[in-house]
C-alpha atoms as a PDB file:
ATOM      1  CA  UNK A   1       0.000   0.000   0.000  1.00  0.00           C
ATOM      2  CA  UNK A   2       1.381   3.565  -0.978  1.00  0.00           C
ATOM      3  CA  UNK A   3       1.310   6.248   1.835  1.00  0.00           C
ATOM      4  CA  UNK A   4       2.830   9.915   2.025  1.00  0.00           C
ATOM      5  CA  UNK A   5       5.474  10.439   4.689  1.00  0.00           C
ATOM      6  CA  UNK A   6       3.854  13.480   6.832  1.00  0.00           C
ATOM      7  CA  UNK A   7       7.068  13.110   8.870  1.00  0.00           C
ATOM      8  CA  UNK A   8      11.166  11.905   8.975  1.00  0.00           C
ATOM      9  CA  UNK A   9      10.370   7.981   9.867  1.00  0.00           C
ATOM     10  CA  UNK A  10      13.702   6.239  10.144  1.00  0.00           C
ATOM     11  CA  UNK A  11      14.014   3.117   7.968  1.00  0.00           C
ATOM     12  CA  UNK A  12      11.079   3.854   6.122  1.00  0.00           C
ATOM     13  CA  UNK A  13      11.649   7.295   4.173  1.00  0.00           C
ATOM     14  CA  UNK A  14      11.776  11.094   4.970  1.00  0.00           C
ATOM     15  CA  UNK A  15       8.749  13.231   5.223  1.00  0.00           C
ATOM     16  CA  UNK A  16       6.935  14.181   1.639  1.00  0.00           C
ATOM     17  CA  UNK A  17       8.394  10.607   0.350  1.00  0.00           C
ATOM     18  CA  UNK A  18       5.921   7.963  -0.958  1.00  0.00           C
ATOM     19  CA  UNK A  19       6.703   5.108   0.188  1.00  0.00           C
ATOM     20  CA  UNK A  20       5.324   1.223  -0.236  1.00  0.00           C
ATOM     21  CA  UNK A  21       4.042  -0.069   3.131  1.00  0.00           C
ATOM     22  CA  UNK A  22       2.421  -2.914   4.610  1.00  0.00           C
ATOM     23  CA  UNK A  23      -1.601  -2.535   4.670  1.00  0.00           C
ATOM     24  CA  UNK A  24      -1.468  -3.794   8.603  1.00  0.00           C
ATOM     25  CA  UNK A  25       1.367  -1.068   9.186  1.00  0.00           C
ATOM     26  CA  UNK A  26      -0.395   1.559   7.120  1.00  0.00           C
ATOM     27  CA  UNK A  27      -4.016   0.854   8.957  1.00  0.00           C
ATOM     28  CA  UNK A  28      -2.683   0.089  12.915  1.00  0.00           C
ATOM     29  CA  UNK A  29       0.716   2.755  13.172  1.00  0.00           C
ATOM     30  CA  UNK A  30       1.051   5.143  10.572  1.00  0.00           C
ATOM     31  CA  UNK A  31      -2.735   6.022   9.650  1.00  0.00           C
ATOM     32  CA  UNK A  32      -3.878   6.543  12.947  1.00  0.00           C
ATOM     33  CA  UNK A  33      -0.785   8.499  14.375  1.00  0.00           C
ATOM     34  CA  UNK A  34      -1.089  11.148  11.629  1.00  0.00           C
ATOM     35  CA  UNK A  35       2.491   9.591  10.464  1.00  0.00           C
ATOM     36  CA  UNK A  36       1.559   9.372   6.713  1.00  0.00           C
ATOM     37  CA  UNK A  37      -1.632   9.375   4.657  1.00  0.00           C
ATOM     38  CA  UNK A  38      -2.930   7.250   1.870  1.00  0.00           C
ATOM     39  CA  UNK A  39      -0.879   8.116  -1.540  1.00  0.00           C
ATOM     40  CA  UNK A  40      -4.007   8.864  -3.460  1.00  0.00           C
ATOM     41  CA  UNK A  41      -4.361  11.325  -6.714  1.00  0.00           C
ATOM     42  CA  UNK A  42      -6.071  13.867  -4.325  1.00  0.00           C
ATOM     43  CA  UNK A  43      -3.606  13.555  -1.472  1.00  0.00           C
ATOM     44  CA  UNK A  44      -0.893  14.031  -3.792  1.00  0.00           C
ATOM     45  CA  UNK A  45      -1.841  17.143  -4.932  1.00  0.00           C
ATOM     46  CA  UNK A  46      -2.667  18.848  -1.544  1.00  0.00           C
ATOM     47  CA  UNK A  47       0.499  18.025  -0.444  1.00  0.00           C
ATOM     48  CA  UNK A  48       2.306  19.529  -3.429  1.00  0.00           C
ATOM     49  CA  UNK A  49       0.247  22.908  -3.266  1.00  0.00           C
ATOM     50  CA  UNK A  50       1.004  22.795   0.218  1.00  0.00           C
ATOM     51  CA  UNK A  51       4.654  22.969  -0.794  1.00  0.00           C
ATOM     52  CA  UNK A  52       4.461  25.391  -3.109  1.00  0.00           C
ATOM     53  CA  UNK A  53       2.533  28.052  -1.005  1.00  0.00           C
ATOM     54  CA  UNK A  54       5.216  27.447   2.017  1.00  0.00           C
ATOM     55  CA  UNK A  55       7.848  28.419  -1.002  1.00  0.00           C
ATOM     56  CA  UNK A  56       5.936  30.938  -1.402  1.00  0.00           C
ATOM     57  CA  UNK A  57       5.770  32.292   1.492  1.00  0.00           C
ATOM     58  CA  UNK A  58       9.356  32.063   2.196  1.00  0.00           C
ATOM     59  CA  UNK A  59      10.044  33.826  -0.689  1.00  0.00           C
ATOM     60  CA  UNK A  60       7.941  36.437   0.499  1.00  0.00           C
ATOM     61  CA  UNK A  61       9.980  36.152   3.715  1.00  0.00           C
ATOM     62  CA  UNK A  62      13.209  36.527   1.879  1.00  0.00           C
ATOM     63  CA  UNK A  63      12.303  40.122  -0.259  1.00  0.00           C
ATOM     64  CA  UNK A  64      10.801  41.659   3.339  1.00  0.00           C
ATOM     65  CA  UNK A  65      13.922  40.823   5.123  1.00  0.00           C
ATOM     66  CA  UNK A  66      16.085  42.165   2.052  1.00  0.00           C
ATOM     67  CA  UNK A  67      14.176  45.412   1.960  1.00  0.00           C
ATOM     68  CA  UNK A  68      14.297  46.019   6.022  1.00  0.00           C
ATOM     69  CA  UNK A  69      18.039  45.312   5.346  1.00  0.00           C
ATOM     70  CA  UNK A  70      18.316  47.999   2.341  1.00  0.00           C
ATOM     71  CA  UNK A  71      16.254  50.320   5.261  1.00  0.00           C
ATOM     72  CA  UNK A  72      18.944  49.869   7.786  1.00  0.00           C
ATOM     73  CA  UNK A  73      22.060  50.534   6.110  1.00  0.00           C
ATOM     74  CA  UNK A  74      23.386  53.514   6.877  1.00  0.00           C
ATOM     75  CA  UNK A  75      20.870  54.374   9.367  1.00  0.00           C
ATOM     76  CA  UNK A  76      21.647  56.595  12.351  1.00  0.00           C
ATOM     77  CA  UNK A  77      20.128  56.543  15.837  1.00  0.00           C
ATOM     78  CA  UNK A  78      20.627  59.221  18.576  1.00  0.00           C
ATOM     79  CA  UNK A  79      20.135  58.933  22.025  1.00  0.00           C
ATOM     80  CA  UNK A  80      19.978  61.259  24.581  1.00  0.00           C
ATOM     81  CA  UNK A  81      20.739  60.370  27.730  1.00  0.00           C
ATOM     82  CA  UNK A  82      21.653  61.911  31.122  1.00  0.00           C
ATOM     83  CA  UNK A  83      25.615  61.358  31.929  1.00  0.00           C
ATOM     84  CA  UNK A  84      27.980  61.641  35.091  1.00  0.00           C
ATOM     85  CA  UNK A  85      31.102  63.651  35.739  1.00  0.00           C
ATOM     86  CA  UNK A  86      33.254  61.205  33.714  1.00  0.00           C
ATOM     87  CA  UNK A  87      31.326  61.069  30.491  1.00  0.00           C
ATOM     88  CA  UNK A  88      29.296  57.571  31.851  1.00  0.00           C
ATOM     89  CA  UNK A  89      25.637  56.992  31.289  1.00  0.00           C
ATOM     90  CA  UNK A  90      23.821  56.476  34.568  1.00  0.00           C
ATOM     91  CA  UNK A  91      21.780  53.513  32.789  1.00  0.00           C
ATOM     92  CA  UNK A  92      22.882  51.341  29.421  1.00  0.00           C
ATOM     93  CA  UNK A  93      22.166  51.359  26.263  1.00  0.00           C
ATOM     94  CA  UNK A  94      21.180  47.969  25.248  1.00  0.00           C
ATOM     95  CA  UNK A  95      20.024  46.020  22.434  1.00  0.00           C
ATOM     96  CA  UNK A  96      16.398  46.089  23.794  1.00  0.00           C
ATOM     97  CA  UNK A  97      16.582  50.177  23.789  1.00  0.00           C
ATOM     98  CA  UNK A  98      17.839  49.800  20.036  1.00  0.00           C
ATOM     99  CA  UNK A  99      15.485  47.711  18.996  1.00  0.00           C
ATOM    100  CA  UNK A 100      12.534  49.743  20.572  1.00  0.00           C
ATOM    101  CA  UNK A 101      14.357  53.073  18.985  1.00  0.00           C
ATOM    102  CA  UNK A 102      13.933  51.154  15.432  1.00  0.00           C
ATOM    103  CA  UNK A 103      10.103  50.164  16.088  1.00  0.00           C
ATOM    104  CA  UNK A 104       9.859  53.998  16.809  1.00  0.00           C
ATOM    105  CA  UNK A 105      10.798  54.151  13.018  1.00  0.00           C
ATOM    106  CA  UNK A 106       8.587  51.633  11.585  1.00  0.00           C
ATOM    107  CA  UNK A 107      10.954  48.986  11.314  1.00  0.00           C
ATOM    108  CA  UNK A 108      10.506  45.460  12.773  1.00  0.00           C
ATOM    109  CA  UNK A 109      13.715  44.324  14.383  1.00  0.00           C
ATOM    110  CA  UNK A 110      14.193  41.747  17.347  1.00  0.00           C
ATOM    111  CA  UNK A 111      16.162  42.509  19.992  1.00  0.00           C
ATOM    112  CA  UNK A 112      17.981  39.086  19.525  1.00  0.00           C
ATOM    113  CA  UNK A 113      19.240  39.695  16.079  1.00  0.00           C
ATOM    114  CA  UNK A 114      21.252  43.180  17.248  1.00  0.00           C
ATOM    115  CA  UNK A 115      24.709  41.864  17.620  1.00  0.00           C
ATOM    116  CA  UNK A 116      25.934  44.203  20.538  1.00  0.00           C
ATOM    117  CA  UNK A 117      28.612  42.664  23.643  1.00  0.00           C
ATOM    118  CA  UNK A 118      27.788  44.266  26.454  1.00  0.00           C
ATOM    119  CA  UNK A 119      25.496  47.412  26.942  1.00  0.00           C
ATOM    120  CA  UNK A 120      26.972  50.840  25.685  1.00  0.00           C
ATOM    121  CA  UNK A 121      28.357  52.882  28.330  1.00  0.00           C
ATOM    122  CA  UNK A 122      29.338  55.873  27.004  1.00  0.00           C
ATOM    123  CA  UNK A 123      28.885  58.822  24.893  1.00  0.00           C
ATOM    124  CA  UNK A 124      29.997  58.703  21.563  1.00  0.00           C
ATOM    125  CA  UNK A 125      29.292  56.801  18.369  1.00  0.00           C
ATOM    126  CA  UNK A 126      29.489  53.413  17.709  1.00  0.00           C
ATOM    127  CA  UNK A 127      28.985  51.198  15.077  1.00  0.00           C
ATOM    128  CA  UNK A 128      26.161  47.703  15.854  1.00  0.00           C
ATOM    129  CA  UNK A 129      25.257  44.908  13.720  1.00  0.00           C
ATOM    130  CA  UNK A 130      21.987  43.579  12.858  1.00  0.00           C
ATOM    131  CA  UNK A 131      21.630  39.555  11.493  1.00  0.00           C
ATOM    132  CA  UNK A 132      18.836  39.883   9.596  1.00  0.00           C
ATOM    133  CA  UNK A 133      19.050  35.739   8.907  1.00  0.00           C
ATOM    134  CA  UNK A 134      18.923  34.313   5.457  1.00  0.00           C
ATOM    135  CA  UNK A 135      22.750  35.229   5.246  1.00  0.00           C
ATOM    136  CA  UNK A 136      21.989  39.013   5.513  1.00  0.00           C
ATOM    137  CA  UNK A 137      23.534  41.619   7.933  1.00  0.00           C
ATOM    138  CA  UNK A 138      23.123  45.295   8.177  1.00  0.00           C
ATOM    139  CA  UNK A 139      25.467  47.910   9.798  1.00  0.00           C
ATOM    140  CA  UNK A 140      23.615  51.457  11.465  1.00  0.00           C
ATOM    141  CA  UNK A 141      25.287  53.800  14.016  1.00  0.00           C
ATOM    142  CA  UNK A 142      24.462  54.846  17.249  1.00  0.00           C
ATOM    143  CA  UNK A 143      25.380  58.053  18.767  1.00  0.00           C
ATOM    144  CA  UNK A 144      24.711  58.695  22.137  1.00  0.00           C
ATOM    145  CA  UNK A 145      24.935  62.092  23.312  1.00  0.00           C
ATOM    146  CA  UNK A 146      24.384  64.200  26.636  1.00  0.00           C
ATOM    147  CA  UNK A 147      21.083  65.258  27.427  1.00  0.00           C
END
């Protein structure tokens, strides 16, 4: 009997396969676990448009992430922030203050993808990385000046 893989089953095939399969197997394990379904005409050609629109949609991904990548080169962000004697900032500024600065501006950045070591101290400007994912980085600058 011919079932689609719905999932990676060792020894048997990986998932989207179609595979030949014992009728017992196929009616006691892998129908009623949702492991595989029946290779029919219909079957078949759900699961392929279900491929296609997840390609789809990653390639829809792939442009938004390019074009919020083109956005953020380049870009400068100020802060203001209060300082002490010796040019240190009473508080940090961290990657969750950049990536709220950057919402501010309409762009959609987590705070997980700003590549920054520790929280920045001290006035002046510095240069932070954003992984965008898909391979993509972007560089902006921060400046950070007395309030």
């Amino acid at each position: 009997m011919q079932v689609l893989l719905l999932l990676d089953l060792p020894g048997i095939g990986k998932k989207g396969e179609v595979k030949e399969a014992a009728e017992g197997y196929v009616r006691n394990f892998l129908l009623p676990q949702k492991k595989a379904i029946l290779a029919t005409r219909e079957n078949l050609k759900k699961w392929q448009s279900a491929i296609d629109q997840q390609a789809r949609e990653k390639q829809k991904q792939q442009t938004e992430i390019r074009k919020l990548a083109n956005r953020l080169q380049g870009l400068t962000l100020e802060f203001l922030e209060k300082i002490d004697n010796k040019g240190h900032l009473f508080g940090g500024i961290s990657t969750a203050h950049i990536a709220t600065a950057l919402s501010q501006k309409g762009l959609k950045v987590e705070k997980n993808q700003i590549i920054l070591d520790k929280a920045i101290k001290q006035i002046g400007k510095y240069p932070v990385k954003i992984k965008l994912g898909v391979g993509l980085e972007s560089e902006i600058k921060i400046i950070i000046k007395n309030k």
